[in-house]
Protein backbone atom coordinates (compact mmCIF):
# COMPACT_ATOMS: atom_id res chain seq x y z
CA UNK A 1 -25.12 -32.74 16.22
CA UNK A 2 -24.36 -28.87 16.69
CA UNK A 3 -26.13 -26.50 18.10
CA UNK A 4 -28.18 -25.17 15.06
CA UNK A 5 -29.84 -28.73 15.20
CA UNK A 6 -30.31 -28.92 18.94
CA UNK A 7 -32.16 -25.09 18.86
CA UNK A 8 -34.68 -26.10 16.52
CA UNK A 9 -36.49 -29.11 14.68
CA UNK A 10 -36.03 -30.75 11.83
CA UNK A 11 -38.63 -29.18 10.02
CA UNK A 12 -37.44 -25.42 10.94
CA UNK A 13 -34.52 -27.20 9.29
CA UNK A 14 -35.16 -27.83 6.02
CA UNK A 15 -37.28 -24.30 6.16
CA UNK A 16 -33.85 -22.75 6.98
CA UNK A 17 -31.85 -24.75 4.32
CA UNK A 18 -34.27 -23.92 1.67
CA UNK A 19 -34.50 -20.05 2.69
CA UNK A 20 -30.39 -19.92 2.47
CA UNK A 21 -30.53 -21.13 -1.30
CA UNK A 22 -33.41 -18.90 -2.19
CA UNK A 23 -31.21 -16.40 -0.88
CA UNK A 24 -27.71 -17.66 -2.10
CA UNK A 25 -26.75 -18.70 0.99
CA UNK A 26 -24.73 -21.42 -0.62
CA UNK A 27 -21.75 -22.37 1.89
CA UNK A 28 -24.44 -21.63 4.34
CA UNK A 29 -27.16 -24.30 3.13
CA UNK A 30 -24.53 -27.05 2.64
CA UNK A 31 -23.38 -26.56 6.02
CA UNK A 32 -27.62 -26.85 7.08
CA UNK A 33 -27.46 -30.18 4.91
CA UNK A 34 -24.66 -31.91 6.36
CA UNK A 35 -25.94 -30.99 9.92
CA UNK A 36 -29.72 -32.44 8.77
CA UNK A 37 -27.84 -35.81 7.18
CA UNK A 38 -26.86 -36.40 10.44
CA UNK A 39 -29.96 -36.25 12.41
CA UNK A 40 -32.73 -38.66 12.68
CA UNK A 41 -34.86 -37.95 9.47
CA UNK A 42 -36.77 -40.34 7.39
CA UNK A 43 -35.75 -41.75 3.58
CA UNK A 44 -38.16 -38.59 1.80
CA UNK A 45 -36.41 -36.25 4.08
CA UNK A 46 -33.24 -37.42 3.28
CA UNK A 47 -33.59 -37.34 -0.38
CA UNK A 48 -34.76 -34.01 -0.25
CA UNK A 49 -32.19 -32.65 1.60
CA UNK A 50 -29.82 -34.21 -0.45
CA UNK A 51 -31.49 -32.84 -3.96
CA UNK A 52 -31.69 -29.14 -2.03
CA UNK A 53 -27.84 -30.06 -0.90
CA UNK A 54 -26.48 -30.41 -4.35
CA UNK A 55 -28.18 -27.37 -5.83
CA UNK A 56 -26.55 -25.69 -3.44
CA UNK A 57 -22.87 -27.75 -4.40
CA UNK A 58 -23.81 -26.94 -7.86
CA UNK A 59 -24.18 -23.19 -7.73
CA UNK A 60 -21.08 -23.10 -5.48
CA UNK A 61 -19.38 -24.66 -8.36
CA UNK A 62 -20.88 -22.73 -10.89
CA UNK A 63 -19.68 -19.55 -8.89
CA UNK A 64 -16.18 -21.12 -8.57
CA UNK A 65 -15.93 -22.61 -12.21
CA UNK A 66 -16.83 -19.31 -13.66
CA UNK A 67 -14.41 -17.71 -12.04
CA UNK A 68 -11.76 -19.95 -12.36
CA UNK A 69 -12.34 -19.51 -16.18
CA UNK A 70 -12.65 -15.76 -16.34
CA UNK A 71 -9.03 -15.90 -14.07
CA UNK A 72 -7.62 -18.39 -16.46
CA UNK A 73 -8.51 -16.24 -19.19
CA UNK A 74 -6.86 -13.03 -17.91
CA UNK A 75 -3.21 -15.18 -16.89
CA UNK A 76 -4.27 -15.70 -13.23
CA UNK A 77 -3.23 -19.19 -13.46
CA UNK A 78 -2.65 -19.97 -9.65
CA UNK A 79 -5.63 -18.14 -8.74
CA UNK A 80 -7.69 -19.72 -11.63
CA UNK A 81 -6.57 -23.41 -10.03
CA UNK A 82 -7.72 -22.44 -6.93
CA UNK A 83 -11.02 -21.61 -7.88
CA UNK A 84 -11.24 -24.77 -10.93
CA UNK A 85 -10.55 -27.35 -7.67
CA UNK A 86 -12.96 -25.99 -5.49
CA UNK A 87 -15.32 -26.27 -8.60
CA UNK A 88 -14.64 -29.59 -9.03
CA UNK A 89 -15.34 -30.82 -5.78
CA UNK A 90 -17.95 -29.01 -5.18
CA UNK A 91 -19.53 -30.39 -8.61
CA UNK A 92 -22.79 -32.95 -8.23
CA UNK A 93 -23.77 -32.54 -12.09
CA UNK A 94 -21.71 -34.88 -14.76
CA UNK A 95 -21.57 -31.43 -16.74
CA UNK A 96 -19.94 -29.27 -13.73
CA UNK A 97 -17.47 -31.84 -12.86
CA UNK A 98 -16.57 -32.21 -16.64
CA UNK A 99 -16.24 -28.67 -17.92
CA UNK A 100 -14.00 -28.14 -14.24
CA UNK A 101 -12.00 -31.18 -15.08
CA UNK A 102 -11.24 -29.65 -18.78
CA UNK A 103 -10.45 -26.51 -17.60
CA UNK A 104 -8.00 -28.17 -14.71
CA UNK A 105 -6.40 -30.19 -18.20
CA UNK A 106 -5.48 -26.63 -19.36
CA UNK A 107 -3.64 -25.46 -16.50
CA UNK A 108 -1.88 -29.09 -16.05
CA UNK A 109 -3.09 -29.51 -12.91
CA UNK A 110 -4.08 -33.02 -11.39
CA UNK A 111 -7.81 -33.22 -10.51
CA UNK A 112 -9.56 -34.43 -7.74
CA UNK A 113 -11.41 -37.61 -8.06
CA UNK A 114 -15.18 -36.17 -7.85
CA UNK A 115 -17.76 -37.94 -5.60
CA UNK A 116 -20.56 -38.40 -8.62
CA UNK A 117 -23.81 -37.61 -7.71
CA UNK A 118 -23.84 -36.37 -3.98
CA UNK A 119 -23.40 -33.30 -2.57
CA UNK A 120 -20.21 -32.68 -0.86
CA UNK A 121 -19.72 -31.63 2.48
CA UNK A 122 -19.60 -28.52 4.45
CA UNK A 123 -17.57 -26.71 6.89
CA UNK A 124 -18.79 -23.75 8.90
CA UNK A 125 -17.15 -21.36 6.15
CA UNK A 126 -18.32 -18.09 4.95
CA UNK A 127 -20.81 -18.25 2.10
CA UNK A 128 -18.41 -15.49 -0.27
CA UNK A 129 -18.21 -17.00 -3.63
CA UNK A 130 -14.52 -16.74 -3.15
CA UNK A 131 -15.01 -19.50 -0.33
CA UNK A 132 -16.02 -22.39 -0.51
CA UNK A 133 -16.47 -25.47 1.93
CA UNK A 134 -13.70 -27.62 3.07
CA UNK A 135 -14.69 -31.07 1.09
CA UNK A 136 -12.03 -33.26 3.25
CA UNK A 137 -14.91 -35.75 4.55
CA UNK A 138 -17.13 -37.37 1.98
CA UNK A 139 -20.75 -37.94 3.55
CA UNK A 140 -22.11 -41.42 3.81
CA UNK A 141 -23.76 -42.93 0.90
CA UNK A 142 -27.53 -42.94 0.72
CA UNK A 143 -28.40 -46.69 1.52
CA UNK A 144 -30.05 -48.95 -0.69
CA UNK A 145 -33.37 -48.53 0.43
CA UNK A 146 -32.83 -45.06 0.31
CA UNK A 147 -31.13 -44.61 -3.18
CA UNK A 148 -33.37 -42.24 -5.28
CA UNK A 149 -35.89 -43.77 -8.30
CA UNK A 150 -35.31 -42.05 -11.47
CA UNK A 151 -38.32 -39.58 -10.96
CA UNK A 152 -35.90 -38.19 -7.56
CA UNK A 153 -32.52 -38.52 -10.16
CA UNK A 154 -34.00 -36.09 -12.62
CA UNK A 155 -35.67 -33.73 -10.17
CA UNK A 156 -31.61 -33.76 -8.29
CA UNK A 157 -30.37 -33.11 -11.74
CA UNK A 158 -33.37 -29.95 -12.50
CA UNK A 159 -32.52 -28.14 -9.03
CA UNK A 160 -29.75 -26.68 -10.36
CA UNK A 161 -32.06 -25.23 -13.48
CA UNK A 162 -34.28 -22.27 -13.41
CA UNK A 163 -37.73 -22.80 -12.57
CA UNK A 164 -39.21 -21.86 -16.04
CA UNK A 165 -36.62 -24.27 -17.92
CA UNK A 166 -36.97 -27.10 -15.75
CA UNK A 167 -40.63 -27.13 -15.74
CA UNK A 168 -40.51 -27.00 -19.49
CA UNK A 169 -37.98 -30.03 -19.21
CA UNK A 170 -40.70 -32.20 -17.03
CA UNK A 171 -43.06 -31.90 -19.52
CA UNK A 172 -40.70 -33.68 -22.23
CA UNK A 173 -41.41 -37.21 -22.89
CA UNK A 174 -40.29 -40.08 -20.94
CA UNK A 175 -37.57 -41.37 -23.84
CA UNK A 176 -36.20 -37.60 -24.11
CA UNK A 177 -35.93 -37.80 -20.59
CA UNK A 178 -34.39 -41.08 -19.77
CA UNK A 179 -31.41 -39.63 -22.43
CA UNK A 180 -31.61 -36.55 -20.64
CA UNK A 181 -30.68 -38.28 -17.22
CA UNK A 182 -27.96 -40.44 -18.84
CA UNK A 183 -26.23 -37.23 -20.44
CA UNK A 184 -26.15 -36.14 -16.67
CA UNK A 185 -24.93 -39.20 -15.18
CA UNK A 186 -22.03 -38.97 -17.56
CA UNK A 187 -22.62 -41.57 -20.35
CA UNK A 188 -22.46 -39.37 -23.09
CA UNK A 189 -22.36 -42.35 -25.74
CA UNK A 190 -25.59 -43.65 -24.68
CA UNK A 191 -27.13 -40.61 -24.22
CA UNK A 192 -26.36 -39.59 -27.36
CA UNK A 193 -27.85 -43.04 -29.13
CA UNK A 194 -31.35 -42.38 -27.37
CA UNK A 195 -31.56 -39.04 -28.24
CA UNK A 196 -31.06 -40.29 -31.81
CA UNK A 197 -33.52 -42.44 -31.62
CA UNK A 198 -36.56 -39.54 -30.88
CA UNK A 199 -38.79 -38.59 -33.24
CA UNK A 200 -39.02 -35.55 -35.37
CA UNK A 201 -41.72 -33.37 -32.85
CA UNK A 202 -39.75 -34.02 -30.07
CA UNK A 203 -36.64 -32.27 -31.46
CA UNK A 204 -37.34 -29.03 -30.48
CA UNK A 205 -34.86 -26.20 -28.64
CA UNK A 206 -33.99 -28.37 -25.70
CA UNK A 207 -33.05 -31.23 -27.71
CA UNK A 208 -30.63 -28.99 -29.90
CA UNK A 209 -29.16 -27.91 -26.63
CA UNK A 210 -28.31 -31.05 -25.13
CA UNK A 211 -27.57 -32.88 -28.23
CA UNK A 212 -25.19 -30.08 -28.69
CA UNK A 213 -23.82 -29.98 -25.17
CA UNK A 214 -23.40 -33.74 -25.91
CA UNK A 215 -21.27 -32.97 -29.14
CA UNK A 216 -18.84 -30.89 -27.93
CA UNK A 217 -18.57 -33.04 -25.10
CA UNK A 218 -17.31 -36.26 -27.28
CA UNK A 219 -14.82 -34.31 -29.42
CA UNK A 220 -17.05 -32.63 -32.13
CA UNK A 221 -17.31 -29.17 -31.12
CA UNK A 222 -18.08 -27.40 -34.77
CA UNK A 223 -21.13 -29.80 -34.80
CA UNK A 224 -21.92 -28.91 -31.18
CA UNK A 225 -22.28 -25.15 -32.11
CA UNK A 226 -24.36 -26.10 -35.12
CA UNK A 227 -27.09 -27.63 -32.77
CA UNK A 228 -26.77 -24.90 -30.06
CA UNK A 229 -26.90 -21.92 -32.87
CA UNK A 230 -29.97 -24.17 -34.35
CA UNK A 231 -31.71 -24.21 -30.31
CA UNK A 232 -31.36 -20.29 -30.02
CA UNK A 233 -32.41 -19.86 -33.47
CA UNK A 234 -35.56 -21.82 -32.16
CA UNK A 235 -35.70 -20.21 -29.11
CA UNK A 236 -34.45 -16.72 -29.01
CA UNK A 237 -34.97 -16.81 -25.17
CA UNK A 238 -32.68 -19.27 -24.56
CA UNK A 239 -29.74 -17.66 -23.55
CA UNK A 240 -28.18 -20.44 -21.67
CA UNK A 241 -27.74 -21.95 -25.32
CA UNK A 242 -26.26 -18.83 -26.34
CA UNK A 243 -23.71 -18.59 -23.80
CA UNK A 244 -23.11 -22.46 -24.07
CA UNK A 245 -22.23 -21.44 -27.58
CA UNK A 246 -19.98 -18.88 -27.02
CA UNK A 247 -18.50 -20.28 -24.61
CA UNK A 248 -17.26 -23.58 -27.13
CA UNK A 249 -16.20 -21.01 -29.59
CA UNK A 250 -13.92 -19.43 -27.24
CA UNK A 251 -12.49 -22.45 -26.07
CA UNK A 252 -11.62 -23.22 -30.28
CA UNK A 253 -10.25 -19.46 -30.08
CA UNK A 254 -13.04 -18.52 -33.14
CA UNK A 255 -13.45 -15.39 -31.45
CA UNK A 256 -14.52 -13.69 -34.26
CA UNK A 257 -17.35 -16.08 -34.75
CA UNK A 258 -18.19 -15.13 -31.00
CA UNK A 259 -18.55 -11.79 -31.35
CA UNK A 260 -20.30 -11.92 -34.68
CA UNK A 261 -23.14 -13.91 -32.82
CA UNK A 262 -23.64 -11.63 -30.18
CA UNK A 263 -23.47 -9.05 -32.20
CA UNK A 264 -26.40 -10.41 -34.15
CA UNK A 265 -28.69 -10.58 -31.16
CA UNK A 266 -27.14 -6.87 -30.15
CA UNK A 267 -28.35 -5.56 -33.32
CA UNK A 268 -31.81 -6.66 -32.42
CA UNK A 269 -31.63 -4.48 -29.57
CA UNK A 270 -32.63 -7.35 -27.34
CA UNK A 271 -30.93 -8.73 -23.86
CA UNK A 272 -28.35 -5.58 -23.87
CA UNK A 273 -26.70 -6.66 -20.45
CA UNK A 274 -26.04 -10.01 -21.33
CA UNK A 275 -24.67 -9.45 -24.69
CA UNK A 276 -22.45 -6.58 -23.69
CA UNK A 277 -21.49 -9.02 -20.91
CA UNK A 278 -20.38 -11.53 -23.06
CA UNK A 279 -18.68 -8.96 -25.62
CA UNK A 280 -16.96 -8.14 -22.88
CA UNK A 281 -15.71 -11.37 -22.37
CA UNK A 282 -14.40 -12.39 -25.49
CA UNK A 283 -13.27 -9.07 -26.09
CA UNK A 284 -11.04 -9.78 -23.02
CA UNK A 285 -9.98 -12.86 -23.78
CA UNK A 286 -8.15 -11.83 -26.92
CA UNK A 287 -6.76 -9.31 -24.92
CA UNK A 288 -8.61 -6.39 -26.66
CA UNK A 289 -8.66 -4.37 -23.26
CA UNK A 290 -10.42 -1.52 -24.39
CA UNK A 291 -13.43 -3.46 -26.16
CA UNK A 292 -13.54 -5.49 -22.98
CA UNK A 293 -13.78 -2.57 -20.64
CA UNK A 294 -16.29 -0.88 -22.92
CA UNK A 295 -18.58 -3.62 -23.64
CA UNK A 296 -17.94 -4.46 -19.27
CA UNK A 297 -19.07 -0.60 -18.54
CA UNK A 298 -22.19 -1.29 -20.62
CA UNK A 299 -22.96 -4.56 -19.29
CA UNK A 300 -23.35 -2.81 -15.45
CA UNK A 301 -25.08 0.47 -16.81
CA UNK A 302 -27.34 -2.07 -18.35
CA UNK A 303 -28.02 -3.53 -15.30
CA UNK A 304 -25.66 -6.66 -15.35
CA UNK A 305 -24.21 -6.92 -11.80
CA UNK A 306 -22.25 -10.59 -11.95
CA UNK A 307 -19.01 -10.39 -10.11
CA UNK A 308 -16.80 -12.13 -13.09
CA UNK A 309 -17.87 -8.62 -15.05
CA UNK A 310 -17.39 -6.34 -11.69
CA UNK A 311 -13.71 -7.94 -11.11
CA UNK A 312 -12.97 -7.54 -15.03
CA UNK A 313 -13.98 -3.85 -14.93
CA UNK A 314 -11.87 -3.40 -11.75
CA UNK A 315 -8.57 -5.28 -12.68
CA UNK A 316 -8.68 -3.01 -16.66
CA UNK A 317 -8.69 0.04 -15.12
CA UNK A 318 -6.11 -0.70 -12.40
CA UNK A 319 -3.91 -2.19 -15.34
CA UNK A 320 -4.72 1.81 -16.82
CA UNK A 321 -3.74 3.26 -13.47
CA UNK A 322 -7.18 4.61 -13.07
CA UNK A 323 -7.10 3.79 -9.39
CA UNK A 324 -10.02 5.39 -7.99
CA UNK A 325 -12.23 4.42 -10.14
CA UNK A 326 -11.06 0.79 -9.52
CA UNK A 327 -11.17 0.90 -6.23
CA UNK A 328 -14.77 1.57 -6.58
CA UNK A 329 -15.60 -1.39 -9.02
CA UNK A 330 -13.48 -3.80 -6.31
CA UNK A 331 -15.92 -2.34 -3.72
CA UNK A 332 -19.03 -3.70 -5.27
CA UNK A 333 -17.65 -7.16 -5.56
CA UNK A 334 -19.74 -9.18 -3.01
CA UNK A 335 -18.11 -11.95 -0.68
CA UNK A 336 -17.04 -9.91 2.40
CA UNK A 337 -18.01 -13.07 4.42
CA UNK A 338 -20.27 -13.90 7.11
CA UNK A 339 -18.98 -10.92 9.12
CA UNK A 340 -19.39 -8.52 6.38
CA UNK A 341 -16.37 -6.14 5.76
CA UNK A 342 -13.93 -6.02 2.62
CA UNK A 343 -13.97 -9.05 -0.19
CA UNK A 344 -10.62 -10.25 -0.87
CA UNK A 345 -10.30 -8.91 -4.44
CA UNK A 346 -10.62 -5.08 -2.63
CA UNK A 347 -8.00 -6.62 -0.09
CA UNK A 348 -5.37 -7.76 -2.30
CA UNK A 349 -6.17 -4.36 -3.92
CA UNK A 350 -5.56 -2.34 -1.16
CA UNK A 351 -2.18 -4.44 -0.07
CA UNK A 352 -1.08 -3.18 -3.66
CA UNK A 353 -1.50 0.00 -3.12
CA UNK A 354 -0.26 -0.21 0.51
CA UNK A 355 -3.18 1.56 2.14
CA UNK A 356 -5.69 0.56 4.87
CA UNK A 357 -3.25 -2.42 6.10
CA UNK A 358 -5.14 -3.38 9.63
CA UNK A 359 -8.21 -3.85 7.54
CA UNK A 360 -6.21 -5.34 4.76
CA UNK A 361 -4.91 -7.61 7.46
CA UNK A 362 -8.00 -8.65 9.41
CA UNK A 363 -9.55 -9.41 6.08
CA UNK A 364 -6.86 -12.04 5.48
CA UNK A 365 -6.70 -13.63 8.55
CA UNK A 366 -10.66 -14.19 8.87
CA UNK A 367 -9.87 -15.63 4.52
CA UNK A 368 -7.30 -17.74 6.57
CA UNK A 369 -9.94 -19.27 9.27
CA UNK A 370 -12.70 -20.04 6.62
CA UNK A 371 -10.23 -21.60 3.94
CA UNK A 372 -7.40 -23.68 6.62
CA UNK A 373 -6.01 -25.34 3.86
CA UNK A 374 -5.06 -22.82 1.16
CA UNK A 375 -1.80 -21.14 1.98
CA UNK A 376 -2.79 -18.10 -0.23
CA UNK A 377 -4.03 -16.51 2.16
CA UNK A 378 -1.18 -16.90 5.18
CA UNK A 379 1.21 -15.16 2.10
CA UNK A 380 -1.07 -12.50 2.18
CA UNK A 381 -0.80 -12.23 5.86
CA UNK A 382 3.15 -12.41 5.77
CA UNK A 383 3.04 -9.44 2.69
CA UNK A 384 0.90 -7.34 5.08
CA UNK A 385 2.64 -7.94 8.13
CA UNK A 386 6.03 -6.51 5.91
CA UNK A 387 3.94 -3.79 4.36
CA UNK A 388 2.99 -2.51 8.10
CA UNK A 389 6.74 -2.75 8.94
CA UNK A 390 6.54 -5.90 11.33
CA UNK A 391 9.78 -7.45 9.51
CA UNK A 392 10.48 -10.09 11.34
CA UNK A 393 6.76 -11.59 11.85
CA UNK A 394 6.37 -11.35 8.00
CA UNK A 395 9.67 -12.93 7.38
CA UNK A 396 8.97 -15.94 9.89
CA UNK A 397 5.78 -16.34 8.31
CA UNK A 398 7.03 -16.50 4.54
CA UNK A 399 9.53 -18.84 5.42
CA UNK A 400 6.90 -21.15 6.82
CA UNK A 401 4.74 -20.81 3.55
CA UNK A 402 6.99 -20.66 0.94
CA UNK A 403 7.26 -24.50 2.25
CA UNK A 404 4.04 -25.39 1.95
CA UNK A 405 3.52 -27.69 -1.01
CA UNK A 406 -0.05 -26.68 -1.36
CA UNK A 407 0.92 -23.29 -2.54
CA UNK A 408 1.01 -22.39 -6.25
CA UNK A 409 4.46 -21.90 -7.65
CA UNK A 410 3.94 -18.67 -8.90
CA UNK A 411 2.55 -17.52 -5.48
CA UNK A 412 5.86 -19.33 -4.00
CA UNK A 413 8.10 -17.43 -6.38
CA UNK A 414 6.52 -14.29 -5.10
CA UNK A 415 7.29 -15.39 -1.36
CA UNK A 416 10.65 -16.19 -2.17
CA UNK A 417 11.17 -13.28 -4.37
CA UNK A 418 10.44 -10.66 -0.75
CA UNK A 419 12.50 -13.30 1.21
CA UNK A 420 15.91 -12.73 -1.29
CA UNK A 421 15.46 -8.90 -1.54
């Protein structure tokens, strides 16, 4: 056991992994978890580190699958790939793994094999969204005696959902429920049979959304959106469903359709940072740059401050040379690691521009300690090394890289692109 186990009991323990979700702490509370699954706790304690454990997973995912998408979307393919594996093994929820998997199909990548239903493991790695943990050993399985009853499957499954939405979930009946788990556990076929088979008062919002979530799922995504629009309608709150729904009709490229829902809610004058957010996003997508960049400027006066809409803002007006201004949207983009300092968006930023290189450089070599297997980073380290003038360091380095087979082919064309000239 390390030392953060030997300094203080198990108890402190699960204080500590809790406080590091509450505050994001993600890498950082997986790393608590694996260190608690191997000390001496009892079968409750385990469970409940593992439920607290794949939140954690889960939101790493959710951080990494949302910005694999918004990279995918704006031609980043390699990075997008990057960021869609690290999703998908990070995944614990059917629905995370899934929409990762989907997204992996696009780019023609091969996926991972998830491990269903347990969190994955954790390295010591910086807690940046940008990071995640090195998943190369698979913790044991819970043993039989240990293996959680339905009542601990559904509350593993409602960690990952916020407090107000999964209480409103536990008060559902047991039927909706037992659908509800199956949907999550990745039987969509069944799932979608029992929640047939509920009556009319217990189709309500949440129904709509996961029989729609279900639909689009098994290949019927116009009938999907029909439920989802039919839960918002129902719920005007429920703005998970909305951005569920947008989200489908972007993938079947109705972008029109996307904006004209938004824009519906917009005219209501209601949830002004999360509609200009999403504008913003579909507005990008389609490669209307100036939309997007408007609609991303309102989202953060509005008070949106998600890093997908930060990075968006940042990477239009560096396309429109307005560098300064860029520099400063880079700057706000959290995930300068557990050290602090630059995030490596602001890095690979500066290394464009050829300006602050030490710091560029120390930046890349602590990316290269936390993430030991992706090669990204040592091509970073070999650009900088040529940008300060240290030829033949860089050069040594890029020939080492450009050999790597984990590295992305467009990042290797780049490599061997400053190796010919």
């Amino acid at each position: 056991m390390g030392l953060f186990s030997r300094l203080f009991s198990k108890t402190n323990d699960l204080t500590a992994l809790k406080k590091a979700i509450d505050q994001q702490r993600y890498a950082d509370a997986l790393h608590i978890a694996e260190e608690l699954n191997g000390s001496d706790i009892d079968a409750a304690e385990r469970v409940k580190v593992q439920q607290l454990a794949a939140r954690a997973g889960d939101a790493l995912a959710k951080i990494n699958l949302d910005e694999g998408l918004f990279l995918l979307r704006d031609g980043q393919r390699e990075r997008a790939a990057e960021h869609l594996q690290l999703a998908q093994q990070q995944a614990v929820s059917e629905e995370l793994i899934h929409q990762a998997s989907e997204a992996l199909q696009q780019l023609d990548v091969p996926t991972t094999l998830p491990l269903q239903n347990a969190p994955a493991s954790s390295s010591s790695c910086s807690s940046c969204s940008s990071c995640g943990p090195d998943n190369g050993e698979v913790p044991a399985p819970l043993a039989a005696e240990d293996h959680p009853d339905f009542d601990a499957q559904l509350e593993l499954i409602l960690v990952g959902y916020p407090e107000p939405l999964a209480t409103r979930y536990q008060q559902k009946s047991s039927e909706f429920l037992q659908a509800f788990v199956l949907a999550h556990q990745g039987d969509d076929l069944e799932a979608m049979k029992q929640f047939g088979k509920l009556p009319a008062n217990e189709q309500d919002d949440l129904f709509d959304f996961e029989v729609g979530s279900l639909m689009a799922r098994l290949g019927e995504p116009e009938r999907g959106c029909d439920a989802l629009y039919s839960a918002f309608q129902k719920n005007p709150d429920f703005l998970l469903a909305a951005e569920t729904l947008v989200s489908i009709l972007v993938a079947m490229k109705h972008y029109a359709k996307a904006i004209s829902f938004i824009s519906e809610i917009l005219a209501q004058d209601r949830e002004l940072a999360f509609c200009h957010a999403q504008l913003a996003s579909v507005y990008h997508v389609s490669n209307d740059a100036e939309n997007a960049l408007s609609h991303a400027r309102l989202a953060l006066e509005a008070g949106h401050n998600d890093s997908r809409i930060l990075l968006m803002t940042a990477m239009l007006l560096e396309a429109k040379n307005e560098l300064v201004e860029a520099e400063s949207f880079y700057q706000r983009i959290p995930g300068g690691g557990c050290g602090g300092g630059m995030n490596l968006y602001l890095a690979e930023f500066l290394l464009r521009q050829k300006r602050e290189l030490r710091k560029v450089l120390d930046t890349f070599n602590h990316a290269c300690r936390q993430e030991p297997n992706n090669p990204r980073w040592q091509l970073r380290v070999a650009q900088t090394y040529l940008g300060l003038g240290w030829d033949k360091r860089g050069k040594e380095l890029l020939n080492l890289v450009v050999r790597d087979p984990r590295l992305m082919e467009e990042l290797r064309s780049e490599g061997q692109a400053l190796l010919a000239g």
